[in-house]
N, C-alpha and C. Protein backbone atom coordinates (compact mmCIF):
# COMPACT_ATOMS: atom_id res chain seq x y z
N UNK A 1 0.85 -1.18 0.00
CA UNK A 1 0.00 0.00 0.00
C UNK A 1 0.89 1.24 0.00
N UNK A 2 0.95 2.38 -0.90
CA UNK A 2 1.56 3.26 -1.26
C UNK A 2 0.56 4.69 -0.47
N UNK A 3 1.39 5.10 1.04
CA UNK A 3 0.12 6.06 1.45
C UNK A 3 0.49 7.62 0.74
N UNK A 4 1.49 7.15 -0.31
CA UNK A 4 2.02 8.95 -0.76
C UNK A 4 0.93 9.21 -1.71
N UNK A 5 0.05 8.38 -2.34
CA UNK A 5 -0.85 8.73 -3.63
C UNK A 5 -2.06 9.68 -3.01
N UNK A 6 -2.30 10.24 -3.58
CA UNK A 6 -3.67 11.02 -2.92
C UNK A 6 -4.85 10.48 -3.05
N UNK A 7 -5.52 10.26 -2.24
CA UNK A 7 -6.62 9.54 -2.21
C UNK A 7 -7.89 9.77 -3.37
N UNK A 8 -8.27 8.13 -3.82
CA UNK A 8 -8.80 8.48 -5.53
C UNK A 8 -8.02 8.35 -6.65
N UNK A 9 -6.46 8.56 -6.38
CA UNK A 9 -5.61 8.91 -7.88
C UNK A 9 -6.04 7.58 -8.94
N UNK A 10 -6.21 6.63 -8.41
CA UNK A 10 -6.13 5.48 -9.07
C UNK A 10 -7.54 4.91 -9.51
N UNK A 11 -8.75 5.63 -8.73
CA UNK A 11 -10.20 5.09 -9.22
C UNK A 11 -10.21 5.13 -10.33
N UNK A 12 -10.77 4.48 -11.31
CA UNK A 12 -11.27 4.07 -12.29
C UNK A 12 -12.72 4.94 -12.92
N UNK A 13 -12.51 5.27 -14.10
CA UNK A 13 -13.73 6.13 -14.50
C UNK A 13 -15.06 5.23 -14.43
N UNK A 14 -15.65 5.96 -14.38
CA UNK A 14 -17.10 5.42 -14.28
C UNK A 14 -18.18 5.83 -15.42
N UNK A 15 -19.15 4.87 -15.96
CA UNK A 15 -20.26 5.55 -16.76
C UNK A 15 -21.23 6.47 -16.71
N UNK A 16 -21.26 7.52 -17.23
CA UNK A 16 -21.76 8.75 -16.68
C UNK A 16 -23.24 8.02 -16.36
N UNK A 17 -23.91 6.91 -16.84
CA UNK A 17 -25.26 6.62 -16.33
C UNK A 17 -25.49 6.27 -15.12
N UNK A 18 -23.65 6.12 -14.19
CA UNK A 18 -23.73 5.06 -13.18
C UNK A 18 -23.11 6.56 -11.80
N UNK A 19 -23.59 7.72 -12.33
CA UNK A 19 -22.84 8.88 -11.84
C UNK A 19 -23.56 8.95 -10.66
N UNK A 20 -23.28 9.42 -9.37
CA UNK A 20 -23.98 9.75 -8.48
C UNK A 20 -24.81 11.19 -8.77
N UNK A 21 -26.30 11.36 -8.45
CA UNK A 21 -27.16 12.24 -8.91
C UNK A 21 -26.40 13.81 -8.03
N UNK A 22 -26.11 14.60 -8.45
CA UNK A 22 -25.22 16.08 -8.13
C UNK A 22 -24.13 16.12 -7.88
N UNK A 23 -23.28 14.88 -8.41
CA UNK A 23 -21.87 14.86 -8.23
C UNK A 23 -20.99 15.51 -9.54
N UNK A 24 -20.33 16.66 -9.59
CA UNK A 24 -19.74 17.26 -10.52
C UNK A 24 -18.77 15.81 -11.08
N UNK A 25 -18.72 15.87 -12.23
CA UNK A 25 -17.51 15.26 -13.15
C UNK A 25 -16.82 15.87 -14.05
N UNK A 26 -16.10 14.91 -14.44
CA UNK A 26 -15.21 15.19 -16.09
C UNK A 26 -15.50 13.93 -17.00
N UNK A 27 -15.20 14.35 -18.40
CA UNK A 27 -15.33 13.14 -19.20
C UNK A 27 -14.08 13.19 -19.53
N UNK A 28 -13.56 11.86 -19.49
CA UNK A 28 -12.21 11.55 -19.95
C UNK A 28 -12.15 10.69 -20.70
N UNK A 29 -13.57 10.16 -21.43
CA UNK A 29 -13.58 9.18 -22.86
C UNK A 29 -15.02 9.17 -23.61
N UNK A 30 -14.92 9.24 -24.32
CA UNK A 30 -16.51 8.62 -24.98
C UNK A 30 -16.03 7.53 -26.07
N UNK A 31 -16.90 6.35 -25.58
CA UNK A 31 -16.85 5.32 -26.94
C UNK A 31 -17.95 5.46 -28.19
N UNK A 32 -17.38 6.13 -29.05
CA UNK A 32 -18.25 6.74 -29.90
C UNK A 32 -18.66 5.67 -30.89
N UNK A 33 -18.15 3.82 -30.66
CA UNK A 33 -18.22 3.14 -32.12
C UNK A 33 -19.35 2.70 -31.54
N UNK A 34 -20.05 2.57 -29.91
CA UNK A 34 -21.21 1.76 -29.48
C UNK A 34 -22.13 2.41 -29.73
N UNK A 35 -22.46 3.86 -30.15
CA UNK A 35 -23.03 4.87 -30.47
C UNK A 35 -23.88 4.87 -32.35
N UNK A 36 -24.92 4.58 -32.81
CA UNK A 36 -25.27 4.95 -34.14
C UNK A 36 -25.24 6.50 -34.65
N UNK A 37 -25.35 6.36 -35.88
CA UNK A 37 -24.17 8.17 -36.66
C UNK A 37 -25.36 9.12 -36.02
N UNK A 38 -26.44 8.98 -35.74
CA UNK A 38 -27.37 9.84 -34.77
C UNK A 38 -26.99 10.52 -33.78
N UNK A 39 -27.11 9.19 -32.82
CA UNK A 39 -26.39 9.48 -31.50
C UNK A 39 -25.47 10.08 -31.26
N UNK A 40 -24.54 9.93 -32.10
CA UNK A 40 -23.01 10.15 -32.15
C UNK A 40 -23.09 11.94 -32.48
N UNK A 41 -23.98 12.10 -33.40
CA UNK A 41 -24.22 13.70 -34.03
C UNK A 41 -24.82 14.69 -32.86
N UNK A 42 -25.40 13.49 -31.94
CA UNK A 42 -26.53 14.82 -31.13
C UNK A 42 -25.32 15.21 -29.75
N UNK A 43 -25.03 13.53 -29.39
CA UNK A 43 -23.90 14.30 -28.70
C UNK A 43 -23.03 14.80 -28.94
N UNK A 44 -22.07 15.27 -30.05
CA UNK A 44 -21.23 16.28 -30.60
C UNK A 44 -21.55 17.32 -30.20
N UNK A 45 -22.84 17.47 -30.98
CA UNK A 45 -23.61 18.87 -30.69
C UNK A 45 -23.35 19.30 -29.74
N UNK A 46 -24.00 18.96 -28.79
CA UNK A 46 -23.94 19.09 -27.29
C UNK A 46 -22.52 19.20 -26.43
N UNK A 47 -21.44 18.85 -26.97
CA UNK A 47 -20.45 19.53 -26.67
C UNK A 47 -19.85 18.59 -26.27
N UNK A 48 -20.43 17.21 -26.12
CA UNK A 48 -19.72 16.18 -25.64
C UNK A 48 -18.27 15.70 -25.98
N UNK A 49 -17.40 15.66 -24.87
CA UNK A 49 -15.66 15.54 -25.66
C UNK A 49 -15.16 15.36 -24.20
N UNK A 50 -13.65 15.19 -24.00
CA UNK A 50 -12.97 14.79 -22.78
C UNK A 50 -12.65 15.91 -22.60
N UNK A 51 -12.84 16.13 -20.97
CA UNK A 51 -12.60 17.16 -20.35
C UNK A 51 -13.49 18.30 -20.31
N UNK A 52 -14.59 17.90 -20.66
CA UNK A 52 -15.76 18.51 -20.13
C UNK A 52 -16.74 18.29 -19.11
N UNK A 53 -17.07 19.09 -18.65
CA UNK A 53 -17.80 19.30 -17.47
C UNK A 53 -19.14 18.26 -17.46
N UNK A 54 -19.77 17.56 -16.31
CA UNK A 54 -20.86 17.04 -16.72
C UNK A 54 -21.17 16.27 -15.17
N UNK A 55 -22.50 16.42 -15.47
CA UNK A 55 -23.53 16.21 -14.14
C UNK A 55 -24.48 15.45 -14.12
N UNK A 56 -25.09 14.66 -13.43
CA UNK A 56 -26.10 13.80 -13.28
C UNK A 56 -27.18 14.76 -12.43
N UNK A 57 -28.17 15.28 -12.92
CA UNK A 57 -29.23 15.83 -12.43
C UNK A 57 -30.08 15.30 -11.76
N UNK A 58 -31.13 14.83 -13.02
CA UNK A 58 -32.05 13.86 -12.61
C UNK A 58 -32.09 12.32 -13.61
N UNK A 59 -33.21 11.44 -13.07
CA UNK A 59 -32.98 10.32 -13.96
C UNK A 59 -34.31 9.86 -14.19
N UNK A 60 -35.12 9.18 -15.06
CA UNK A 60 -36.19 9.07 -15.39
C UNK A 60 -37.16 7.95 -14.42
N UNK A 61 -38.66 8.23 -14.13
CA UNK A 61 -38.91 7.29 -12.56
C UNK A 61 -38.85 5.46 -13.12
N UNK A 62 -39.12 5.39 -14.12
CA UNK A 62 -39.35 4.04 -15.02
C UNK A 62 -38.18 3.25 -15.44
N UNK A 63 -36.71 2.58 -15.07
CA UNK A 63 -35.77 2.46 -15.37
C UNK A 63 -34.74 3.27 -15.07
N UNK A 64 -34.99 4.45 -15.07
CA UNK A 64 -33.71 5.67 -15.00
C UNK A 64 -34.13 6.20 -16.38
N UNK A 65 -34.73 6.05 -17.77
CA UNK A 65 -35.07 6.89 -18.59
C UNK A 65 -36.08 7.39 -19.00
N UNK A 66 -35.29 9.11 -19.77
CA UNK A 66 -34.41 9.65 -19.92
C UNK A 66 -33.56 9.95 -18.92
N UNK A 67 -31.88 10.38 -19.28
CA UNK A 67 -31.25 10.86 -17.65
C UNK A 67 -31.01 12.38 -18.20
N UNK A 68 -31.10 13.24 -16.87
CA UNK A 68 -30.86 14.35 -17.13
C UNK A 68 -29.47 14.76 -17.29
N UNK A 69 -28.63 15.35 -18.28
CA UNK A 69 -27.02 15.40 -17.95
C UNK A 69 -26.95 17.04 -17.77
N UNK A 70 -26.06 17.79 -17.16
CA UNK A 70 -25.51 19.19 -17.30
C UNK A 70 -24.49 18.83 -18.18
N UNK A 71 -24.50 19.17 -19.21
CA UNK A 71 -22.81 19.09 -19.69
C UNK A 71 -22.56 20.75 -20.52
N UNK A 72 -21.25 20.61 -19.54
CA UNK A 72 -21.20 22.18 -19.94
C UNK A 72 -22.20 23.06 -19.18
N UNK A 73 -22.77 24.06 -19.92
CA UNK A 73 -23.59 24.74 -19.04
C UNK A 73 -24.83 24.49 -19.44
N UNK A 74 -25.55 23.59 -19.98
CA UNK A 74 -26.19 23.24 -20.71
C UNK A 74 -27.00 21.93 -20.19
N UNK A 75 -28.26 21.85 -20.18
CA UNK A 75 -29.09 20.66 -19.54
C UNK A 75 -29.38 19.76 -20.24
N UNK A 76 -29.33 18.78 -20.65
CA UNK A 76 -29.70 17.90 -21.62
C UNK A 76 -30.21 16.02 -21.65
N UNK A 77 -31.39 15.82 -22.44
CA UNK A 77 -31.82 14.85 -21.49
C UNK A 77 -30.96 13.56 -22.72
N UNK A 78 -30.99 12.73 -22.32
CA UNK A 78 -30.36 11.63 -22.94
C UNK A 78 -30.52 9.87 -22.88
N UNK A 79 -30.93 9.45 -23.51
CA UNK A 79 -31.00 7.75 -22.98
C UNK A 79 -29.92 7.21 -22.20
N UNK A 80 -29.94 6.34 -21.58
CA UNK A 80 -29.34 5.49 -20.67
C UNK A 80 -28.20 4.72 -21.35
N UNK A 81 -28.66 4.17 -22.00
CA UNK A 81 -27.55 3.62 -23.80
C UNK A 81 -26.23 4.57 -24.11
N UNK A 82 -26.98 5.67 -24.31
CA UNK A 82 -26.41 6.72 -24.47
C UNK A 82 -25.31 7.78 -23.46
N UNK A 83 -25.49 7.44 -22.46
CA UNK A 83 -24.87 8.21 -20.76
C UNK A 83 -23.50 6.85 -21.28
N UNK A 84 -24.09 5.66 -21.05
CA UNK A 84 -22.91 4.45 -20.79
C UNK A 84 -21.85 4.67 -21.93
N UNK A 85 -22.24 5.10 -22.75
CA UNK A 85 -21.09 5.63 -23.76
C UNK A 85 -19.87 6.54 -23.33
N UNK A 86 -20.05 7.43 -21.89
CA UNK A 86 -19.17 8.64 -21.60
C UNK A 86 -18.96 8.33 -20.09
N UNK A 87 -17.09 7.85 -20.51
CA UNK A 87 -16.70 7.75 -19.03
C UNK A 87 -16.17 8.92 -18.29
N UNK A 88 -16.24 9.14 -17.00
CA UNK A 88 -16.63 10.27 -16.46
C UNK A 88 -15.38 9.94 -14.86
N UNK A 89 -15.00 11.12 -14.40
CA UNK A 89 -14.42 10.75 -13.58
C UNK A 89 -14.70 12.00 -12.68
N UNK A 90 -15.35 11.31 -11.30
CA UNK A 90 -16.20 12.54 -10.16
C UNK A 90 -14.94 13.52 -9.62
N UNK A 91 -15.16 14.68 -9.60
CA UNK A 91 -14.45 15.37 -9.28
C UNK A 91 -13.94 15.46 -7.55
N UNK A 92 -13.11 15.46 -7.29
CA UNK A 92 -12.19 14.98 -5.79
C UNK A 92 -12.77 16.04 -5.04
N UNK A 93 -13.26 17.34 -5.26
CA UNK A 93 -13.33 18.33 -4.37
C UNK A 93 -15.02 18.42 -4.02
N UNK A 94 -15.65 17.54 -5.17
CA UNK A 94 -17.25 17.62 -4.37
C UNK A 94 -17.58 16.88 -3.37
């Protein structure tokens, strides 16, 4: 056990569908090939890319869909399919 690492350095990203609901993140991947050229277009749009900002708001009462994302400054609702595509890593200071 190495106690010099700062606690977290080593967690593992998580799927933004699997985000805790008001926990600030980052995206540090999207797998864009599990994604159809749709999907793939709306989240572009939307600003989706690594190292952007992004939030779990709300989530839909029936399954979890739609989920609500903040990304960026921007609210946006999204399928569940769709969240698991963007790995996300919770920010240490929330």
């Amino acid at each position: 056990m190495n106690i010099n690492k700062p606690s977290g350095a080593n967690e593992p990203a998580v799927r933004a569908d699997q985000l805790p609901r008001r926990k600030p993140a980052k995206i540090t991947a999207v797998d864009w090939q599990i994604l159809d050229a749709a999907a793939r277009q709306r989240l572009q749009e939307f600003g989706v890319d690594e190292g952007v900002a992004i939030e779990l708001m709300h989530s839909g009462p029936m399954g979890g869909d739609p989920l609500a994302l903040r990304i960026g400054r921007m609210v946006v609702a999204v399928r569940r399919a769709q969240a698991a595509a963007i790995r996300v890593k919770v920010n240490e200071a929330s």
